[in-house]
N, C-alpha and C. Protein backbone atom coordinates (compact mmCIF):
# COMPACT_ATOMS: atom_id res chain seq x y z
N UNK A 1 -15.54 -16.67 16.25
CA UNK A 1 -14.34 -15.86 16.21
C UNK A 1 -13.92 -15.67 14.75
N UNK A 2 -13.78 -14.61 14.06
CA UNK A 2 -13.10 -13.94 12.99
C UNK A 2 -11.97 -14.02 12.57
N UNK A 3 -11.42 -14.27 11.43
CA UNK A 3 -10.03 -14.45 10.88
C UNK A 3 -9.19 -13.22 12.00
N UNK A 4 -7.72 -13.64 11.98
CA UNK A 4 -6.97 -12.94 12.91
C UNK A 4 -6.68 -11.56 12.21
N UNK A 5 -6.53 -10.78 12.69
CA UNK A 5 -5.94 -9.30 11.90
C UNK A 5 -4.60 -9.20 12.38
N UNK A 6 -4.20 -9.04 10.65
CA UNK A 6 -2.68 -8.69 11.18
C UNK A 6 -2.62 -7.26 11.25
N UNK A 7 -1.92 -6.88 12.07
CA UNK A 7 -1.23 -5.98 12.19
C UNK A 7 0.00 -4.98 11.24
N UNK A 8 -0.11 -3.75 10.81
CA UNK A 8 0.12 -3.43 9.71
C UNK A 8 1.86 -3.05 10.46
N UNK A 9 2.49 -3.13 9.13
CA UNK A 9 4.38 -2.75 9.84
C UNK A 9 4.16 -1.59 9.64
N UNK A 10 5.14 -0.88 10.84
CA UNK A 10 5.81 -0.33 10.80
C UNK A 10 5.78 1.25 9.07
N UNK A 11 6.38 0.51 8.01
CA UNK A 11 6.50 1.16 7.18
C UNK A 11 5.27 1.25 5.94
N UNK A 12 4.32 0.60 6.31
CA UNK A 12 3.24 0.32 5.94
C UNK A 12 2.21 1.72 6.39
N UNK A 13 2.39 1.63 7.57
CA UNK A 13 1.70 3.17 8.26
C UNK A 13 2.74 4.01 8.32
N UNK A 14 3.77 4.03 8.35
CA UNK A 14 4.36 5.39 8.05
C UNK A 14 4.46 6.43 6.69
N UNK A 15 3.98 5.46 5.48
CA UNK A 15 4.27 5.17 4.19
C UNK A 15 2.66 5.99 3.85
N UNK A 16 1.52 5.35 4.40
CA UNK A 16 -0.06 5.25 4.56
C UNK A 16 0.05 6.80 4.91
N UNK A 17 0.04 7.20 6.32
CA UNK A 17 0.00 8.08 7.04
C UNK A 17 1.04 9.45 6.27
N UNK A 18 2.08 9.46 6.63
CA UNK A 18 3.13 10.72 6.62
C UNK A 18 3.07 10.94 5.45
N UNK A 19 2.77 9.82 4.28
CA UNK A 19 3.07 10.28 2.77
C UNK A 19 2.25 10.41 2.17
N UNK A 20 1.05 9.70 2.15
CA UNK A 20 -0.16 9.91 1.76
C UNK A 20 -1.29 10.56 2.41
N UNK A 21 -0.54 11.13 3.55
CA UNK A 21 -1.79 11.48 4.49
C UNK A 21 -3.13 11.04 5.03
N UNK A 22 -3.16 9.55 4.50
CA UNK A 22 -4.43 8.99 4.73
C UNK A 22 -4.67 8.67 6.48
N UNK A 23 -6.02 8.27 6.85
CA UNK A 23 -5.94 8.17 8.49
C UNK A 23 -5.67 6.82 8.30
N UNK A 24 -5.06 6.89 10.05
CA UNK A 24 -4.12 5.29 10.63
C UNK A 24 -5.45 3.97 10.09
N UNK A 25 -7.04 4.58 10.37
CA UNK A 25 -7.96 3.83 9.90
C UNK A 25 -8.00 3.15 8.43
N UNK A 26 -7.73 3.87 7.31
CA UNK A 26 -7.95 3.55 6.15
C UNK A 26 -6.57 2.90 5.92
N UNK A 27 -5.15 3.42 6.49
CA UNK A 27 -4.22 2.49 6.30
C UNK A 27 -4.21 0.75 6.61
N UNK A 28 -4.77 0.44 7.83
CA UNK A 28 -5.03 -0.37 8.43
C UNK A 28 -5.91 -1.03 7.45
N UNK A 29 -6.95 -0.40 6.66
CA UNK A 29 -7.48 -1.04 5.87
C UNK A 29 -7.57 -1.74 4.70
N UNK A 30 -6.79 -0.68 4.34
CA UNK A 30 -5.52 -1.47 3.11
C UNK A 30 -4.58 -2.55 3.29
N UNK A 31 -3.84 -2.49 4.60
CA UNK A 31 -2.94 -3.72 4.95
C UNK A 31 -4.03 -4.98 4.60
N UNK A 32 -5.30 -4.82 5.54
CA UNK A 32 -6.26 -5.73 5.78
C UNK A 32 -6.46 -6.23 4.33
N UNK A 33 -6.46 -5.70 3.72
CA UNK A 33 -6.94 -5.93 2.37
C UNK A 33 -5.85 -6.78 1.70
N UNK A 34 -4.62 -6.02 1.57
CA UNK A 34 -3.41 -6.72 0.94
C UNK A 34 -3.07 -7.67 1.67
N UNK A 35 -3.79 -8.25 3.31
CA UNK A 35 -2.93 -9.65 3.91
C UNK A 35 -4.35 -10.75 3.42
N UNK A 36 -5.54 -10.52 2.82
CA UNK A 36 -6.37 -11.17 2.54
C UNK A 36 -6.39 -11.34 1.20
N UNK A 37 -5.28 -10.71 0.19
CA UNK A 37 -5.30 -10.81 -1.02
C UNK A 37 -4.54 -12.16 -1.77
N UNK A 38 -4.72 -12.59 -3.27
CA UNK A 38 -4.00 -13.41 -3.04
C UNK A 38 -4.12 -13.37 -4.62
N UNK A 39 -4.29 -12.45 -5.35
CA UNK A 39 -3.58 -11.94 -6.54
C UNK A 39 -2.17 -11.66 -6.59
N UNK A 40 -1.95 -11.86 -7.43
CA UNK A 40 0.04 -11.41 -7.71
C UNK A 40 0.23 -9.95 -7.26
N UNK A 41 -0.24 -8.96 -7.85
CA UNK A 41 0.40 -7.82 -7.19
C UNK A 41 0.09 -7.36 -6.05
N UNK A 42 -0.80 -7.57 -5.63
CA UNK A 42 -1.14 -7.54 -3.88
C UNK A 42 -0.56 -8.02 -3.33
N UNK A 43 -0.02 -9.37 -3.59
CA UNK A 43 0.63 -10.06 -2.81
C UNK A 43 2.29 -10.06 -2.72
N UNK A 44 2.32 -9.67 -4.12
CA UNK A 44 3.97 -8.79 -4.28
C UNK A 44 4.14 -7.40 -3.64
N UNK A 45 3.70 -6.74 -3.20
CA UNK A 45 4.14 -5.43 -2.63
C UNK A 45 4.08 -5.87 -1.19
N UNK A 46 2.74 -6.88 -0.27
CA UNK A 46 2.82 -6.79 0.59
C UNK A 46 4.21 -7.63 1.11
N UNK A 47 4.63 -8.71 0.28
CA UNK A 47 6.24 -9.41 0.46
C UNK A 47 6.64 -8.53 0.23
N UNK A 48 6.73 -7.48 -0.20
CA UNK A 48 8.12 -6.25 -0.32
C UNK A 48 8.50 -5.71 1.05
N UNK A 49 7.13 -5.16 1.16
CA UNK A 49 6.78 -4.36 2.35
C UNK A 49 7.42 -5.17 3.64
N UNK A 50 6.75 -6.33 3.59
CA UNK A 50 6.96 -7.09 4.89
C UNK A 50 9.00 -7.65 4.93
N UNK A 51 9.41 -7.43 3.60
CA UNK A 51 10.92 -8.14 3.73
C UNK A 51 12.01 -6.83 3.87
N UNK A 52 11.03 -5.81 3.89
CA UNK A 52 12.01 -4.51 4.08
C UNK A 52 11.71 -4.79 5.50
N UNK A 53 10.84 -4.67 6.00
CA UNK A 53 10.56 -4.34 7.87
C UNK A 53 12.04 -5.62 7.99
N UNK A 54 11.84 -6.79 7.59
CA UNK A 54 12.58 -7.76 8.10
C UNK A 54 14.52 -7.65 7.73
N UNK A 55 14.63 -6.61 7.24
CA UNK A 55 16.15 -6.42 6.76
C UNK A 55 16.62 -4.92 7.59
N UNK A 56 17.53 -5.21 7.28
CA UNK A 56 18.46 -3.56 7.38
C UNK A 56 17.85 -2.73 7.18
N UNK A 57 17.77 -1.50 7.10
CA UNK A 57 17.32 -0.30 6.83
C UNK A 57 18.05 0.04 6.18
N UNK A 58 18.20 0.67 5.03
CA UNK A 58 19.04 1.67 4.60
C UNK A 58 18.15 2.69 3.03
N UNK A 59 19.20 3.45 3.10
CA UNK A 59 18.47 4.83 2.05
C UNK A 59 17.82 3.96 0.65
N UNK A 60 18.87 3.37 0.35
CA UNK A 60 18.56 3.06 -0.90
C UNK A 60 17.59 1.67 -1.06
N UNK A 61 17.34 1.12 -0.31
CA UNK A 61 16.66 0.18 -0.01
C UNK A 61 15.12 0.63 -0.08
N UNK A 62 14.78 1.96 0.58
CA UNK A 62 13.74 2.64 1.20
C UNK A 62 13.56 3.21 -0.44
N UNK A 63 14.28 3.78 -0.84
CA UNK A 63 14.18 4.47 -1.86
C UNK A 63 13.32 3.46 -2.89
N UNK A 64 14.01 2.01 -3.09
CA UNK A 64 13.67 1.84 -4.21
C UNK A 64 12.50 1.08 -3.97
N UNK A 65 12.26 0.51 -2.68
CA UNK A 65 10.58 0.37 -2.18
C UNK A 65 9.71 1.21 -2.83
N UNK A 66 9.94 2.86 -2.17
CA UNK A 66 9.03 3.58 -2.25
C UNK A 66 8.90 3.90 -4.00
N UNK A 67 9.82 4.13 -4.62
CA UNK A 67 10.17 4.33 -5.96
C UNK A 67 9.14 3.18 -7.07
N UNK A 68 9.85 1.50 -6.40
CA UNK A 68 8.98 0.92 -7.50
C UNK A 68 8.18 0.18 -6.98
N UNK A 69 8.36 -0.30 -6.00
CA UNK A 69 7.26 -1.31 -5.56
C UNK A 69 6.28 -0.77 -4.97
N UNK A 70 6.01 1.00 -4.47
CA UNK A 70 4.90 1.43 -3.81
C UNK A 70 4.68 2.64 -4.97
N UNK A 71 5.21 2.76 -6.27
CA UNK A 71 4.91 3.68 -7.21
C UNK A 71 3.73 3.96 -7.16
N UNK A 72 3.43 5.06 -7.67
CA UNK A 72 1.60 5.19 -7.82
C UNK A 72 1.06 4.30 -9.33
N UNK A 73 1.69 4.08 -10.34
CA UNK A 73 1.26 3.15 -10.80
C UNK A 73 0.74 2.03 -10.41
N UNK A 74 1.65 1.11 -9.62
CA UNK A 74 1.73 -0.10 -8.70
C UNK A 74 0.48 -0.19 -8.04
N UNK A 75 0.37 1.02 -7.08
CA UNK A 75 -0.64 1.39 -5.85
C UNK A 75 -1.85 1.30 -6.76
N UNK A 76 -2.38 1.72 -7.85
CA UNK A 76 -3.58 2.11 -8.18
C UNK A 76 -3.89 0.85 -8.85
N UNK A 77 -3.15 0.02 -9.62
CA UNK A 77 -3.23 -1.12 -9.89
C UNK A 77 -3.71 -1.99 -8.89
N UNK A 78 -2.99 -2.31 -8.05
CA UNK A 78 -2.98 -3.04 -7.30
C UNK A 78 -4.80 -2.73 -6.43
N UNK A 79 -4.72 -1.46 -6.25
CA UNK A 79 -5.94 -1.21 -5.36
C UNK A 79 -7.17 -1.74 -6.44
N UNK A 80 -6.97 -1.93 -7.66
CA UNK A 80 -8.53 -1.57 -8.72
C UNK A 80 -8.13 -3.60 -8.62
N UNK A 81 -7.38 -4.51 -8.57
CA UNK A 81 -7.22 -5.65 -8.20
C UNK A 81 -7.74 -6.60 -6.43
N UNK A 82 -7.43 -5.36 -5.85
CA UNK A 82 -8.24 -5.24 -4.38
C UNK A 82 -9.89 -5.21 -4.56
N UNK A 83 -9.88 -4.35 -5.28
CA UNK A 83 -11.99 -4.00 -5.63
C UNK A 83 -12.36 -5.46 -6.12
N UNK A 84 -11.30 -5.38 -7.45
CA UNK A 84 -11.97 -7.03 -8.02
C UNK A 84 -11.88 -8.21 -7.24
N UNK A 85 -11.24 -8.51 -6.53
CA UNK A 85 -11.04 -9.33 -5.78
C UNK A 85 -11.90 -9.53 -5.00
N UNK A 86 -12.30 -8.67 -4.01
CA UNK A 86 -13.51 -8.21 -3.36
C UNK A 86 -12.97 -7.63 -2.23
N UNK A 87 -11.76 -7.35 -1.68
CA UNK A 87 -11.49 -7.31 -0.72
C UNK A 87 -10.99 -5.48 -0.13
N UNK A 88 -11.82 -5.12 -0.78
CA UNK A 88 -11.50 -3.75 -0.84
C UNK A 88 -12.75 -3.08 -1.71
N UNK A 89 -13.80 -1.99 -0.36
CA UNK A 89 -15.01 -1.16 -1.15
C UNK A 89 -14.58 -0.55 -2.20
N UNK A 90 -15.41 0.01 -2.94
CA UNK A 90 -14.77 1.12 -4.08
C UNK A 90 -14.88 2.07 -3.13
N UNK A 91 -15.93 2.69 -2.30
CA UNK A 91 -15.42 3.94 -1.71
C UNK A 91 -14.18 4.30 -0.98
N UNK A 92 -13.96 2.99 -0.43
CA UNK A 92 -12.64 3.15 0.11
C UNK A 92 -11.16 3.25 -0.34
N UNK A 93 -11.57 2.40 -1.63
CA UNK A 93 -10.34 2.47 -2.91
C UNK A 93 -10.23 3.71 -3.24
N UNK A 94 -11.23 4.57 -3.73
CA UNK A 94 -11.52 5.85 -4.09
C UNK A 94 -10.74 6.79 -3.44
N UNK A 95 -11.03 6.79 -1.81
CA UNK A 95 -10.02 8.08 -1.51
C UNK A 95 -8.54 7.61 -1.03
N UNK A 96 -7.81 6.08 -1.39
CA UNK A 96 -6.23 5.49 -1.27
C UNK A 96 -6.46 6.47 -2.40
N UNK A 97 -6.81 6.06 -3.90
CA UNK A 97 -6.16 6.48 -5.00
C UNK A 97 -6.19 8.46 -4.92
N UNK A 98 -7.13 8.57 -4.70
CA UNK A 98 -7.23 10.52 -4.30
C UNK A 98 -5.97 10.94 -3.79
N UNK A 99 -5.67 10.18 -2.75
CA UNK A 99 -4.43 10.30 -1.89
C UNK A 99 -2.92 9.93 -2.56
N UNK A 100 -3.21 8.91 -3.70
CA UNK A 100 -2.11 8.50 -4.42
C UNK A 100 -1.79 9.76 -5.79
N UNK A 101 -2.80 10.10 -6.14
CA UNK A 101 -2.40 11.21 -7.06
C UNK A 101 -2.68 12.47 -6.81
N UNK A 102 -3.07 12.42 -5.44
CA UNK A 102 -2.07 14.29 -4.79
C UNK A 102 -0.92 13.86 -4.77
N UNK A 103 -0.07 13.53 -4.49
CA UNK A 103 1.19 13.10 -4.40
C UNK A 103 2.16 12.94 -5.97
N UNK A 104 1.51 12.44 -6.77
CA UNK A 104 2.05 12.22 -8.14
C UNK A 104 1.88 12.99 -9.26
N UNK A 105 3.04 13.28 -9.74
CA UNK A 105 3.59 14.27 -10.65
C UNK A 105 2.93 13.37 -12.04
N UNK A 106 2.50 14.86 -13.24
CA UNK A 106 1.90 14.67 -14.43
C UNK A 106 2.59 13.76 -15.29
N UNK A 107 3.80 13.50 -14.63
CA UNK A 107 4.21 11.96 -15.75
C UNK A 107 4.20 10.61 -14.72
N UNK A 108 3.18 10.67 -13.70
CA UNK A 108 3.02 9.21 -12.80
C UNK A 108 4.11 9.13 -12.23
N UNK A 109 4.76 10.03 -11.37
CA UNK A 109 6.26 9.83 -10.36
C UNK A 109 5.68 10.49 -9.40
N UNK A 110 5.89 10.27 -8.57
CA UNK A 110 5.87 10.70 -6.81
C UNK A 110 6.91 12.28 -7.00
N UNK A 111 5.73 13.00 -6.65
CA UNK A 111 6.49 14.19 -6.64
C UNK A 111 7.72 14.60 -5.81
């Protein structure tokens, strides 16, 4: 039997999916990646991620998730730390980050 898979939140695939357009597959794959990681910034976004699901909701909360802790800086970092790590293909890193800079404006901000 195989390590357990967690299950990705909530805002993890909504975040994956609606904003980046990536499929529910490759999101899932990334969670997988960031709950097997155990570098600092992998492991800091996925505590972000996971302590927003666990609080209130609100605008500004969401905002500043998405703003700094899921920035496309952050994201692409974090993913080229996923490769090294091992826990993440390059092909698969390849089209998160594709997906991270359709989205991001010529000075690295989320359009």
């Amino acid at each position: 039997m195989g390590p357990r898979r967690e299950a990705p939140p909530w805002i993890w695939i909504h975040f994956c999916t609606e904003w980046l357009t990536l499929s529910r597959h490759k999101s899932d794959q990334w969670w997988q990646a960031l709950t097997a990681a155990r570098w600092s910034r992998a492991v800091a976004v996925r505590s972000a991620v996971l302590t927003r699901v666990a609080l209130p909701q609100g605008a500004d909360a969401m905002t500043h998730l998405v703003q700094d802790t899921l920035s496309p800086t952050a994201l692409v970092a974090m993913r080229e730390d996923l490769i090294t790590e091992g826990h993440l293909a390059p092909v698969v890193a390849r089209r998160m980050e594709e997906a991270v800079l359709r989205k991001t404006d010529r000075h690295g901000h989320w359009k």
